[in-house]
Structures are given as C-alpha cells and as structure tokens.
Protein backbone atom coordinates (compact mmCIF):
# COMPACT_ATOMS: atom_id res chain seq x y z
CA UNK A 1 66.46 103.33 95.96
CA UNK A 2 64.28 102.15 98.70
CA UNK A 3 62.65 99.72 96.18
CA UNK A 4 65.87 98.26 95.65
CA UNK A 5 66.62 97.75 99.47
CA UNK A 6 63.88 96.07 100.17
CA UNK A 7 64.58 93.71 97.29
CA UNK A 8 68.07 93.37 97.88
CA UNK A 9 69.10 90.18 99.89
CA UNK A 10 69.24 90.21 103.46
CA UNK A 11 71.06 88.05 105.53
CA UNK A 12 70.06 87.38 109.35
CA UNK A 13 73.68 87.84 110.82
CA UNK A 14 73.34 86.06 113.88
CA UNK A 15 72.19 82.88 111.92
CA UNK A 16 74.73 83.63 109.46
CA UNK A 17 77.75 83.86 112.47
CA UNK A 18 76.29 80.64 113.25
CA UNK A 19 76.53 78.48 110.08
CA UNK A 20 79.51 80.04 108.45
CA UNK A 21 82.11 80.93 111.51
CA UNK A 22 82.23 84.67 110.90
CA UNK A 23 84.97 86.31 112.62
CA UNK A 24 85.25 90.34 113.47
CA UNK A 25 88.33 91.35 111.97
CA UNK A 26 88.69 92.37 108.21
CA UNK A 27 88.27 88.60 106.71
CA UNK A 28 85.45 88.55 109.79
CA UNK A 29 81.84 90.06 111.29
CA UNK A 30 78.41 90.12 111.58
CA UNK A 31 74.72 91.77 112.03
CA UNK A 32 72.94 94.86 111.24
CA UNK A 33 73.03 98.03 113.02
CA UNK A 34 70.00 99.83 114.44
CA UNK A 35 69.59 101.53 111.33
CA UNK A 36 66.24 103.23 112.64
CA UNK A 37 68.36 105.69 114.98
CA UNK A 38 71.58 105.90 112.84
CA UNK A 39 73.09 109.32 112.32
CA UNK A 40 74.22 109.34 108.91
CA UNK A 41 76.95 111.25 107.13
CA UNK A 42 75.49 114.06 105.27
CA UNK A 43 76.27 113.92 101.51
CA UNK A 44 76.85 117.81 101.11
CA UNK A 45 80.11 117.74 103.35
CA UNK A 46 82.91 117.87 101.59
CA UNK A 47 85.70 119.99 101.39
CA UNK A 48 85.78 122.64 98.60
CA UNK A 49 89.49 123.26 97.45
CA UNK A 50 88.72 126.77 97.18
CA UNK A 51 88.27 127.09 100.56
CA UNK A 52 91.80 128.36 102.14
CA UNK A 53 91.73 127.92 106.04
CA UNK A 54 94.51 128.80 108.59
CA UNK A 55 95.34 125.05 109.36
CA UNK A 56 95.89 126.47 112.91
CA UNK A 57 91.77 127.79 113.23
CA UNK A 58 88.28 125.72 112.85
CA UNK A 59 86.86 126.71 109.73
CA UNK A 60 83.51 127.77 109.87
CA UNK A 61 81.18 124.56 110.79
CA UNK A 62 78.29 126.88 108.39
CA UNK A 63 80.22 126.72 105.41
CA UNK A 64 78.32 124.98 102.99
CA UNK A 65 80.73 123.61 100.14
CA UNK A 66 79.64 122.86 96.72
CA UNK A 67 79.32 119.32 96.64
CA UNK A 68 79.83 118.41 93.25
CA UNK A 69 83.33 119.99 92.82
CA UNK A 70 86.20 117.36 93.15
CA UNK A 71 87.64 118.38 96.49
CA UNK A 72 91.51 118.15 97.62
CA UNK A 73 91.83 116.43 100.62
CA UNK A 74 95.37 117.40 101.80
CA UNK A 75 95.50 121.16 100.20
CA UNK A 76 95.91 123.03 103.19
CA UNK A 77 98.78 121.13 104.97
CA UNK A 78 99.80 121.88 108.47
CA UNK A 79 102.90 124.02 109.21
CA UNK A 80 103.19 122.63 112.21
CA UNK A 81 106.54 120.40 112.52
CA UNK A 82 107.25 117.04 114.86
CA UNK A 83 110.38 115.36 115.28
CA UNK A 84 110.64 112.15 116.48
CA UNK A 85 111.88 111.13 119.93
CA UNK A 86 111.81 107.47 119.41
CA UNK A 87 114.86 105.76 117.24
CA UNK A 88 113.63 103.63 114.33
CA UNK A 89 115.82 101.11 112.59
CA UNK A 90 119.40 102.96 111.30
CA UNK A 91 118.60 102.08 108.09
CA UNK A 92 114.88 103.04 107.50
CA UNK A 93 114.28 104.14 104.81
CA UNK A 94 110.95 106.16 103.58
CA UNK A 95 111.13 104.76 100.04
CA UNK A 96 111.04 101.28 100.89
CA UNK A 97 107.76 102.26 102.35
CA UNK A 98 106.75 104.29 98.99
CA UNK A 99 107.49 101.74 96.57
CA UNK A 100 105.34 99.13 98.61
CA UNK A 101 102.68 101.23 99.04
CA UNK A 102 102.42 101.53 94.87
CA UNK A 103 102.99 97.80 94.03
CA UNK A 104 100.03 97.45 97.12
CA UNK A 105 97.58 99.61 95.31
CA UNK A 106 98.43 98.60 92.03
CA UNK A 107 96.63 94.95 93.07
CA UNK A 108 94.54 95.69 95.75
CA UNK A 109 92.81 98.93 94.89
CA UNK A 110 90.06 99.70 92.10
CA UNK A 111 88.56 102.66 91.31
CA UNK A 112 84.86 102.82 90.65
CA UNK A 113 85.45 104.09 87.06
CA UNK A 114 87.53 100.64 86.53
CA UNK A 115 85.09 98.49 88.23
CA UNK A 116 82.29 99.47 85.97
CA UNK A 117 84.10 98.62 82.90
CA UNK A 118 85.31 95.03 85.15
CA UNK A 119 81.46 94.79 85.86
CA UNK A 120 79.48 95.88 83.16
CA UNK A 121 75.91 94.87 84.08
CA UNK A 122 76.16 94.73 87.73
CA UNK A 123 77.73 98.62 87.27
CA UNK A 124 74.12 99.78 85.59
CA UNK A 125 73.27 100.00 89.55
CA UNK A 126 76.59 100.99 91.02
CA UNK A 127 74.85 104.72 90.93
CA UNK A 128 71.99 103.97 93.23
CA UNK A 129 74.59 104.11 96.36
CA UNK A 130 77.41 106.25 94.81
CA UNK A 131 75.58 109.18 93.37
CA UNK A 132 77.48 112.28 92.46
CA UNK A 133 77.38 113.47 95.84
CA UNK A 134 79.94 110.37 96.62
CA UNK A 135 82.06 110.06 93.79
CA UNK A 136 85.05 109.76 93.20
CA UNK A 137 85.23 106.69 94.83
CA UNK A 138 87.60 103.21 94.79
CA UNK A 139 87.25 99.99 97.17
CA UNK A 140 90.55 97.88 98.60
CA UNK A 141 89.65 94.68 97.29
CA UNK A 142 89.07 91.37 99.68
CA UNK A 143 90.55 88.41 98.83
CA UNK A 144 89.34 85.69 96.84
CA UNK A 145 87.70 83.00 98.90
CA UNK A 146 88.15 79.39 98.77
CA UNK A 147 85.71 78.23 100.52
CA UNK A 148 82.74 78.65 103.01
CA UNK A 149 80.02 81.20 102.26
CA UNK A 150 82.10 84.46 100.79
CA UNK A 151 83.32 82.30 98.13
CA UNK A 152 79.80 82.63 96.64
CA UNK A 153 78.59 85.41 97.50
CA UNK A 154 81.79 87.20 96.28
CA UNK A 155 81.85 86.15 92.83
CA UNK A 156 80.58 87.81 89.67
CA UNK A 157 80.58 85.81 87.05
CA UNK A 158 80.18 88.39 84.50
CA UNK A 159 83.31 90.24 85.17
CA UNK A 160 85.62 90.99 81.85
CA UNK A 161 88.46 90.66 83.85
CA UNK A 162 89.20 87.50 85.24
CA UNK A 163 91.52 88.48 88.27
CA UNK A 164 88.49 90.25 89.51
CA UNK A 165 85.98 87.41 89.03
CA UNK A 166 86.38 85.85 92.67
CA UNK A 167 87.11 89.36 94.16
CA UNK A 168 83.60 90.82 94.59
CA UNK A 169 83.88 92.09 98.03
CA UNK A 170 85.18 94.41 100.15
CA UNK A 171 85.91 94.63 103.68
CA UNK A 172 85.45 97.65 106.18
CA UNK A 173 88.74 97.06 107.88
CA UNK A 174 90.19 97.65 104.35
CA UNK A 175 88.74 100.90 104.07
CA UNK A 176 89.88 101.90 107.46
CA UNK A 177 93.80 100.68 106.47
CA UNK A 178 93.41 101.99 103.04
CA UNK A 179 92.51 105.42 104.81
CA UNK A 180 95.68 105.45 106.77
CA UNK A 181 98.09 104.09 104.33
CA UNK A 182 97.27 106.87 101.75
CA UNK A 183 96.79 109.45 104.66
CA UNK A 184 100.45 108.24 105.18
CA UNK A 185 101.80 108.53 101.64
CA UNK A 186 100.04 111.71 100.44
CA UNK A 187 97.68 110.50 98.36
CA UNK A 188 94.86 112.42 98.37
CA UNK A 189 92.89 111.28 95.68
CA UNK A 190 92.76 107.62 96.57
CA UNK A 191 91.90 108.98 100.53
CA UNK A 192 88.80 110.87 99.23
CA UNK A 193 87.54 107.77 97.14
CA UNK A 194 87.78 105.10 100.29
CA UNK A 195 86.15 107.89 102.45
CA UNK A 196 83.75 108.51 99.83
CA UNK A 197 82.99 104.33 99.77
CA UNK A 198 82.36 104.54 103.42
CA UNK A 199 80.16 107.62 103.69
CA UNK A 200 77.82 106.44 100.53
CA UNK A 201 77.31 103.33 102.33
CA UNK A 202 76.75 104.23 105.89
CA UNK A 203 74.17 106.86 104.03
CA UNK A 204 72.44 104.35 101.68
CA UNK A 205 72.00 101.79 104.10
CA UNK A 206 71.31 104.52 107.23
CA UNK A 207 73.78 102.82 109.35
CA UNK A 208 76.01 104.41 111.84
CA UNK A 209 79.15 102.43 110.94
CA UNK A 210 80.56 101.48 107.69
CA UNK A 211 79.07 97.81 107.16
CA UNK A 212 81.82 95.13 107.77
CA UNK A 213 81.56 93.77 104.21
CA UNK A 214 79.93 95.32 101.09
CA UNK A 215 79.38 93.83 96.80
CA UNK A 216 81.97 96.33 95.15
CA UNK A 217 80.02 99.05 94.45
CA UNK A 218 77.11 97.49 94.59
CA UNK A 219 73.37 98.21 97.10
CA UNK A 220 73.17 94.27 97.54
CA UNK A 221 72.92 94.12 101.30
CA UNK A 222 75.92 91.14 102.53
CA UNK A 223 76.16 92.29 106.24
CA UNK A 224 75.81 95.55 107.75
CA UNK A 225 77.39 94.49 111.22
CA UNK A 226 80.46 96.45 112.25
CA UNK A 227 84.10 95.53 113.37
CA UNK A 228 85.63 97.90 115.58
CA UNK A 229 88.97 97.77 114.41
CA UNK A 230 87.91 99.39 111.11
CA UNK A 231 85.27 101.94 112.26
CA UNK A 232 88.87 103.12 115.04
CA UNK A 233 91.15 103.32 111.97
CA UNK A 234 88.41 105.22 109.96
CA UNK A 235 87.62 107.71 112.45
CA UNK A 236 91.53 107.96 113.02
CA UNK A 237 92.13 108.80 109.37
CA UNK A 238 89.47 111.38 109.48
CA UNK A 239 91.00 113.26 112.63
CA UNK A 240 94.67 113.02 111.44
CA UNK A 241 93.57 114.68 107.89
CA UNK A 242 91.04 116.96 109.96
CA UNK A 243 94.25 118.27 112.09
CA UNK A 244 96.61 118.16 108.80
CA UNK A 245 94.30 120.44 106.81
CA UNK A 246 92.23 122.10 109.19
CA UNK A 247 89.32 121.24 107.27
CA UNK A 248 86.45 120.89 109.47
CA UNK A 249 84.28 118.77 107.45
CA UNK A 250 86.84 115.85 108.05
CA UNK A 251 85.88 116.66 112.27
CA UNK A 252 82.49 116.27 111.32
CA UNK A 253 82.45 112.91 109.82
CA UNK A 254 85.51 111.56 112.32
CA UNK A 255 83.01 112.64 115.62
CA UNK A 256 79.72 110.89 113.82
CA UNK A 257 81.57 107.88 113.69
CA UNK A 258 83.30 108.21 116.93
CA UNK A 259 79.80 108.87 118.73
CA UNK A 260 78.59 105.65 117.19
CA UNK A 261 81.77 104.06 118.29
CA UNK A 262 81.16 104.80 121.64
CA UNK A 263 77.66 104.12 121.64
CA UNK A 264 77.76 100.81 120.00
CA UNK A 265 81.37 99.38 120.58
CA UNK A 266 82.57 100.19 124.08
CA UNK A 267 81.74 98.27 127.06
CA UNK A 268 80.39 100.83 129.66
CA UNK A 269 80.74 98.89 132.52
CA UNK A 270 84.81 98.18 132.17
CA UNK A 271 85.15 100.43 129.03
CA UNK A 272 86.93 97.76 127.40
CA UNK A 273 86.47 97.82 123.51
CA UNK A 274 83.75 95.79 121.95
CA UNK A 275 85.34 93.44 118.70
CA UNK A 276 81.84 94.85 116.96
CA UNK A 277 78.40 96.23 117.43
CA UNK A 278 76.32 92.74 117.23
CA UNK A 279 75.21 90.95 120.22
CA UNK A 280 77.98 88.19 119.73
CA UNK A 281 80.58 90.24 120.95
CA UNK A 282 78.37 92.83 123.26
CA UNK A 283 77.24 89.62 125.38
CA UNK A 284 73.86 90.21 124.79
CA UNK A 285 72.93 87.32 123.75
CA UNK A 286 73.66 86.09 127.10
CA UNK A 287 76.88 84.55 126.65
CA UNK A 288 80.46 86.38 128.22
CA UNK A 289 81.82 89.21 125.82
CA UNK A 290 84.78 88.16 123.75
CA UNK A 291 87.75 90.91 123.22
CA UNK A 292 90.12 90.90 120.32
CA UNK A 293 93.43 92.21 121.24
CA UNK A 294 94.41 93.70 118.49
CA UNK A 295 91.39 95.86 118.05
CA UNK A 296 92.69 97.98 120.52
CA UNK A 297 93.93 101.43 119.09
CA UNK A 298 95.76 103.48 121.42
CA UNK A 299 96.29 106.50 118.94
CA UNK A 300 92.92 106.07 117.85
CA UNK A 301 91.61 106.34 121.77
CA UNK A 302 94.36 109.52 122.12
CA UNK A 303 92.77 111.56 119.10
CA UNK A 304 89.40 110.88 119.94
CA UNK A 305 89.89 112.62 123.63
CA UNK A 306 91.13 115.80 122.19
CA UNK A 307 88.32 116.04 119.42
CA UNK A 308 85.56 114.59 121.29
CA UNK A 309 85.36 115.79 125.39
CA UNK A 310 82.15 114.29 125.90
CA UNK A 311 83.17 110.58 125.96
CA UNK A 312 85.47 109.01 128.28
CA UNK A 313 88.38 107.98 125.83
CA UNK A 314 91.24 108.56 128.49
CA UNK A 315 89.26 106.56 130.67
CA UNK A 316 89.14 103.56 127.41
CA UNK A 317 92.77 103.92 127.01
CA UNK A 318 93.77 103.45 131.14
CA UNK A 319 91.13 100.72 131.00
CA UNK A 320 92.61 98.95 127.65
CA UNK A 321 96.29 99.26 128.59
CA UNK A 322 95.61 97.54 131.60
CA UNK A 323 93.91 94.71 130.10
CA UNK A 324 96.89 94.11 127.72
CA UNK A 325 99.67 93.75 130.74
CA UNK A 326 97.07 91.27 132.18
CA UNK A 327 96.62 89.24 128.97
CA UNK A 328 100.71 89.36 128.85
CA UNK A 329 101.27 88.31 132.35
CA UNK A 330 98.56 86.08 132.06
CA UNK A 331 100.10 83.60 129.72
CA UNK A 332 103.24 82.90 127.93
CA UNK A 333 103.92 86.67 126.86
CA UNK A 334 102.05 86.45 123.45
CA UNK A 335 98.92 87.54 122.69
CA UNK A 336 96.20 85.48 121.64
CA UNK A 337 94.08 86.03 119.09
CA UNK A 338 90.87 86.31 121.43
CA UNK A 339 90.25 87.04 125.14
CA UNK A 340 87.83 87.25 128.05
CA UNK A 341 87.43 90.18 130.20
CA UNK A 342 89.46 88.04 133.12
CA UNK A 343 92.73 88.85 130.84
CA UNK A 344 92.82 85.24 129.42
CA UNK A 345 92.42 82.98 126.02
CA UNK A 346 88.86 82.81 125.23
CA UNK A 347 86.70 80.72 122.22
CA UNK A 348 85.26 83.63 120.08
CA UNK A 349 81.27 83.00 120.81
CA UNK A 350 81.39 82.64 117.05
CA UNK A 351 82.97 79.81 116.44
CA UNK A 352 85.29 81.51 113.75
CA UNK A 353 88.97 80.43 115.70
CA UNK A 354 87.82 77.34 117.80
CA UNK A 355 91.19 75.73 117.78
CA UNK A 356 93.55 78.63 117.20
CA UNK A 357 91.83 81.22 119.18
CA UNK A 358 94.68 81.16 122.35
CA UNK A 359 97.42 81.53 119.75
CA UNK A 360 99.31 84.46 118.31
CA UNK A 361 97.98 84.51 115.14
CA UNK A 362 95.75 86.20 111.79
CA UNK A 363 94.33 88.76 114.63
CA UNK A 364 96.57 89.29 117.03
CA UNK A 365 99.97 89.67 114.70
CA UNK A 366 98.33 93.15 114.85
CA UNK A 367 99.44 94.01 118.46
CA UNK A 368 102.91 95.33 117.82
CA UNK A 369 102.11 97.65 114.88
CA UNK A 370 99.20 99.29 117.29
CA UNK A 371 101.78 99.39 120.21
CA UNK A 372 104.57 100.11 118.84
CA UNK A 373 102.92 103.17 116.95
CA UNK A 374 101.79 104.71 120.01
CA UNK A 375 105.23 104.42 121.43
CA UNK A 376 106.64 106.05 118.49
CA UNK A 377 104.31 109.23 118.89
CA UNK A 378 103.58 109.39 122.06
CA UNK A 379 106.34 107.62 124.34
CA UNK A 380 104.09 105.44 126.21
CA UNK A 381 105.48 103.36 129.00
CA UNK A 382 103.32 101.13 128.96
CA UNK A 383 103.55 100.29 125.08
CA UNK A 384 107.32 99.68 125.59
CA UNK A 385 106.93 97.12 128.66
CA UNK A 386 104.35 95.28 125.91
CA UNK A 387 106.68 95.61 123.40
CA UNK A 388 109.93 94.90 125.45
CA UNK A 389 107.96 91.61 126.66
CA UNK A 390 107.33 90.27 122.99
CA UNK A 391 110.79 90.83 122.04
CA UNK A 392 112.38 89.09 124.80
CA UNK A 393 109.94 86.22 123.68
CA UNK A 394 110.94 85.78 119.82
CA UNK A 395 114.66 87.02 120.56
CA UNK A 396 114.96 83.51 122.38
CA UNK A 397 112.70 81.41 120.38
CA UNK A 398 114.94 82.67 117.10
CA UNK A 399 118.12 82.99 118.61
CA UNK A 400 118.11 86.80 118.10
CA UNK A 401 118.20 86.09 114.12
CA UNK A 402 114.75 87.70 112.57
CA UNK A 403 115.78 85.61 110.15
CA UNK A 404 115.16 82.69 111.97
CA UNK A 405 112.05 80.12 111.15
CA UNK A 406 111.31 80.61 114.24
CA UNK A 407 108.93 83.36 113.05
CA UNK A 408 106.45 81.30 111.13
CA UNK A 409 105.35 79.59 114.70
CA UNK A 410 101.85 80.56 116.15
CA UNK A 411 102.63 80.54 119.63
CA UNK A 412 100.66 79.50 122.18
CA UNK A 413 99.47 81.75 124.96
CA UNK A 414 98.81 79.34 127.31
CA UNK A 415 101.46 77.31 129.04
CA UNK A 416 99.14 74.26 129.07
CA UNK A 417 98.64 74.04 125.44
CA UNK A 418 101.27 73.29 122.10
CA UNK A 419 102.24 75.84 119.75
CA UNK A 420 100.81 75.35 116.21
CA UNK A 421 103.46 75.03 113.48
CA UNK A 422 103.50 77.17 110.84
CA UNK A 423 102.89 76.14 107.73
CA UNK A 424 105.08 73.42 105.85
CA UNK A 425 107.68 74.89 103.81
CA UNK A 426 108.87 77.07 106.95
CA UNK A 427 108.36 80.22 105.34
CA UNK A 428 107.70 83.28 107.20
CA UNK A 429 104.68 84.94 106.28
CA UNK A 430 106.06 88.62 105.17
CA UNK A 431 103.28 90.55 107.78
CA UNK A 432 104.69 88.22 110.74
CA UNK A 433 108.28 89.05 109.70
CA UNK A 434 107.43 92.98 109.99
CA UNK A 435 105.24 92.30 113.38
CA UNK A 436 107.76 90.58 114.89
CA UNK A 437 110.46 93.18 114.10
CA UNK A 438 108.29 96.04 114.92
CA UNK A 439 108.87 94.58 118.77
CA UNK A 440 111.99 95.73 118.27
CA UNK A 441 110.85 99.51 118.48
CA UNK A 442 112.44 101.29 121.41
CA UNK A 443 113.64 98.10 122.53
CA UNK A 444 116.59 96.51 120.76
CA UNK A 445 117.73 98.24 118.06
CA UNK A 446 120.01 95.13 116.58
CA UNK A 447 117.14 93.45 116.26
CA UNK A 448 115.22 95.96 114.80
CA UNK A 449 118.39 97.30 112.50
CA UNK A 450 118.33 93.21 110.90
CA UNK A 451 115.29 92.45 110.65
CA UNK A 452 114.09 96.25 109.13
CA UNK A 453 116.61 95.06 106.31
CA UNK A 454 115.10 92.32 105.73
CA UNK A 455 111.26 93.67 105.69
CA UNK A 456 112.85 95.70 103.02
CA UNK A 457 113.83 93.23 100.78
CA UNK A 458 110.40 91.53 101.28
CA UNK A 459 108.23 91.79 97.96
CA UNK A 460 104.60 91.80 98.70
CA UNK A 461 102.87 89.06 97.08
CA UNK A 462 100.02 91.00 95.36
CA UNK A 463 97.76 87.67 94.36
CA UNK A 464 93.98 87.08 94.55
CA UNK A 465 94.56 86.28 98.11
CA UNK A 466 96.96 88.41 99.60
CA UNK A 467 94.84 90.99 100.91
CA UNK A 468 95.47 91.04 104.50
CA UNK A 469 99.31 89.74 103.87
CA UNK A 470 100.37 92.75 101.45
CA UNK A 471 98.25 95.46 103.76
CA UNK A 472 99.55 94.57 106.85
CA UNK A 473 103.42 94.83 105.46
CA UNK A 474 102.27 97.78 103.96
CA UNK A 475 101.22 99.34 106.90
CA UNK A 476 104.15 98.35 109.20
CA UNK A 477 106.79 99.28 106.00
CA UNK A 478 105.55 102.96 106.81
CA UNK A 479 105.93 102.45 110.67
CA UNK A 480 109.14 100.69 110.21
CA UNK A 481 110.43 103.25 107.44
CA UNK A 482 109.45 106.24 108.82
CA UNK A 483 106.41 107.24 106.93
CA UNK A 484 104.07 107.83 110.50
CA UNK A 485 104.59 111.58 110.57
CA UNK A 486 102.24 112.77 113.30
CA UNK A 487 101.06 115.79 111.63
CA UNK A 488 100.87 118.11 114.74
C-alpha cells in the first residue's frame, strides 16, 4: 500500500487552486492535510449487531467488536420521543420525501460491489483502500464535468457502463449529505457504506478529514484538502446515529473528526468557521480569510457542545450567528455566496466565483435549509429573524407566488451591483424552488403551504449532472416533509 502512495499522482493544491479555480464547497476545494500528525479512524470500530445497549447508557468504550461481521447501524433505536414545536407546511407530507430520496439514490449512489463490475481493471486495486475492515461500502457520485480539470481527471475510459464513464469522482460534501439523508430515511445499510468510504480514506491516506474529492474507490491521490461543510455534516451524522442507537463507536469517530474540525477549520481568534483546512481560506498565505455562508451549521455546532466539552462550540455558534445578521444587514438581505470577516461580499482568494461571488447563488442557496433546520429543532430566534428577512425579500420580488420566475434570479447582495439573471428559459432550478420556500418556515405559512406543493410535484432530474440539484431537493424534501426527526 505504501508503494502505491508514493506512486500514485499527487497534485500540489495550492498550484492546482490557482490554475483551475477550485472552490470549497462539494463541486469545490483544495490541499493536503498534515497527514504526519493526523489521528486516524481505527479500522476495528464498528458496531457489532449483537451488541444490545440501553440507548439511554454509554456502552462500554473497551468493547472490542468483531470487525468483520456486517454491523446494523440503526438496531438499537432510541425510545426517546420529540414532537415538534415548529409548524411545517399543512400539507407535508413524509412520502414525498421517501419517494425522492429512492429515485435520488437510484442515480446518484453506487455501491462498491457495482462499481467493480462498472470498472473492471481499475477495481483490481479498489481493495488496497477498502479492505475488509471497510466494506461494505458505496460513494454518491459527482457529476460529470464539462470542462476545466475534473473533466479529465474524472473519467475512466474503461467503464462497461457508459453513464458512469464521465462520473469517476466523488465529493466529500456528498458523503456528508448522503450521511444525513439516509440517517433521515432509515437506511442503514447505505449509512454504513458512505461512513465506511470516509473512514477507509481518512485511514489510507492518514488524514484527519475525509479528502474533499476522491477516484471512486480508487488510492489515486486527486486532493486531500478538506471543505468544512462536509467534514460538519459528517460528524453530525455520526452524533445523531451515536444518540439514536447509543452505540458508542459512532461517538468515537464523530469526536475524531470534530477535534480535527476544530483544530484545522475554526478561526481561533473570532471563532468564525474556516470554508476548509488549506491556507487559502485560513489566510495563511497572507491574504484576508474568506467565509462561505452556507458552511455554517448551527445543529452541527449544537451537537458538538454536548458531545465534546473541551472545545468552545457555544462560543462558534454566538460568534457565527452574529456574523450572519451582519452579512444580512450588511447588504440587500441575501446572502452571498462568499464573505469577509467585516460581514460583507468578498472575491474567494481562489478565484473559483470572481464575478458571482456577492450573489445568492450555487453556495449560498444553502442558507435557509441550515437555518431553517435549526429553527425547526431548536426554536432559535435568531434563525427566524434570518429567515423572516429572506422571505420578506422573495415574497416581494415574486409577488408572494413561489411560483413566480422570480425565483430563478441570483440576487445581488450589494446595493451597488445588478442582479444576474437566471438562466434563459426562466426555469427555476428545483433546489432554489425548495430554498426559497424553506424561508417560509416559522414565518409565513401561505407561502410555505404553496410553494411545499409545489416542491412536491418537482421530479428530480437524476442526469450525469444533477448531483448537487437532486441532493439539495432531496435534503430540503425531508426538512420540508417532515422527515428531520431529532432523535432525542
């Protein structure tokens, strides 16, 4: 195995930002982490289905589970009960949610089994990261490319199936949605493989973080660089299953990752939340850090101070929510997709959004499922003021009709500067639709009653490059439909 690392190609991230316009979300990233120090995951901890905790009690940190058996994630569910405070739409509907998430992972998701019959030669090595210790296993695919440098590096020619050919990659913010979309619809199985695809490749490659993007199942190094946003929804996964089913290897894993997290991705000095661990975004490289908006997590931040007392999470949360009312007052009421620590549009040092990075847009239509989930659980003030603000904004730019064109605009945060169109035909793209009605949470329930109707009736695309599209209206069908039981 370490043969094969050395020989596998490396690519110098910061060069690579440079040339190619990487970005830190899912589609986005760079840079390798400081593999020297990582702490890994260690391959022997998972959860034995024969073990039978009290879901109310730690089991035994000791307990050394067989790790070849084929573990149950969600066997020991929690009796606990939680009901709701916070109205969603009249007619939500869980099985709206249900439905999409099966015609999601019926495109998006492939097992490891089905990728080495897709991949027949390049699956000879697929064992030299997934050994038994990290199998079962399955990916959420990335999109095809069509152009820059993914669309090359992301295609195997030899596939035998030709949907696949262009689909090579994965990204970590994939995993991390993946995570919390089965956690959401109960299905274990498929929650065991994507944390089984992050743990074999934080171990193989001795990183503390679950590299950005990965080759399938592949050790061919692409970039081991983090983005925050999916290392938050990982670690949030872990702790929601870890409290579900008591299962204490799931706390294990979840505070690794969370220690890292804090380590590598929080600003100490105004614990605002790093977009990823490379100097790009830290500021290290002498230029002013760049926030993304939408990285920030507040049920993520909430779980991580109960679990982990030895970090300052309330004190990331307090700091975060008051960065968001200043971006909002700040500017027009959107969000943009990228920031400065003053609370105002900033060019990602990157180059990846040079003329769209003050707009609401691919990163920051990701606010108001973050938001509005925290409001739902927790009944945070401060999430409804956000929220209340963003619906006042499209209410008048549509007319109050979610309907409405009006949806397809990326609007400007700054006053000074011109919205950008959307795109010709005037069609709304589905995960905008559901954004903008999730504003509606706790807020206006006429808009969120018409617009939840028509989220509903809203097929997901499901084509070679629908990934983020179909995962984001996954994600908010389940907030929107009822599907984000808090599980304590």
């Amino acid at each position: 195995m370490q043969i094969k690392k050395l020989l596998a190609p490396v690519i110098a991230p910061l060069a690579i930002s440079a040339m190619f316009g990487l970005v830190a979300c899912g589609d986005d990233s760079s840079s390798d982490n400081n593999a020297a120090s990582a702490v890994v995951p260690d391959p022997t901890l998972v959860p034995d289905p024969n073990l039978n905790p009290d879901p109310n009690t730690n089991p035994d940190p000791n307990t050394n589970p067989d790790p070849n058996t084929n573990p149950n994630p969600g066997s020991n569910p929690s009796t606990g009960t939680w009901t709701p405070t916070v109205a969603l739409a009249a007619n939500a509907d869980a099985n709206y949610a249900t439905v999409d998430y099966a015609v999601w992972k019926s495109a998006h998701f492939v097992t490891l089994e089905d990728e080495s019959v897709y991949y027949n030669n390049l699956a000879e090595d697929f064992g030299d990261v997934f050994t038994a210790l990290f199998q079962p296993a399955g990916r959420v695919i990335w999109s095809a490319q069509s152009s820059g440098y993914y669309k090359d590096v992301c295609v195997n020619k030899e596939s035998a199936e030709p949907t696949m050919k262009f689909r090579g990659c994965t990204v970590s913010e994939g995993i991390g949605y993946g995570m919390l979309l089965t956690y959401f619809n109960e299905d274990n199985d498929t929650f065991l493989r994507l944390w089984n695809y992050s743990r074999a490749y934080r171990f193989y490659n001795e990183a503390k973080l679950t590299p950005w993007i990965t080759y399938n199942f592949h050790y061919k190094r692409v970039d081991l660089s983090s983005a925050t946003d999916a290392d938050l929804d990982i670690a949030t996964a872990l702790v929601l299953m870890y409290k579900k089913t008591g299962l204490d290897v799931y706390l294990q894993d979840a505070l690794t990752i969370i220690a890292a997290i804090w380590d590598l991705e929080i600003n100490k000095n105004s614990l605002l939340v790093y977009s990823g661990d490379m100097d790009v975004w830290t500021g290290g490289n002498g230029k002013e850090p760049i926030y993304n908006p939408s990285y920030f997590s507040p049920v993520a931040l909430r779980l991580f101070a109960e679990v982990d007392p030895t970090h300052n999470w309330a004190g990331v949360l307090e700091a975060m929510y008051t960065y968001m009312a200043k971006i909002q007052e700040n500017g027009t009421g959107v969000f943009p997709d990228w920031s400065t620590e003053a609370g105002v549009a900033g060019i990602p040092n990157n180059g990846s959004a040079d003329k769209t990075y003050y707009t609401f847009n691919k990163e920051s239509v990701r606010v108001p499922w973050r938001l509005a989930w925290d409001y739902y659980w927790y009944n945070e003030p401060r999430a409804l003021a956000i929220l209340q603000k963003l619906n006042a904004f499209i209410v008048t730019k549509s007319a109050g009709n979610p309907a409405s064109d009006a949806l397809a605009i990326n609007y400007s945060w700054d006053p000074t500067k011109a919205d950008i169109s959307g795109n010709a035909t005037a069609v709304v793209p589905p995960h905008w639709l559901a954004a903008w009605c999730a504003t509606g949470i706790g807020t206006n329930a006429d808009w969120l009653n018409a617009c939840t109707n028509i989220v509903n009736a809203t097929q997901l695309t499901n084509s070679n490059t629908s990934y983020f599209t179909d995962i984001l209206l996954s994600m908010y069908s389940a907030l929107l439909n009822g599907k984000f039981v808090r599980p304590y």
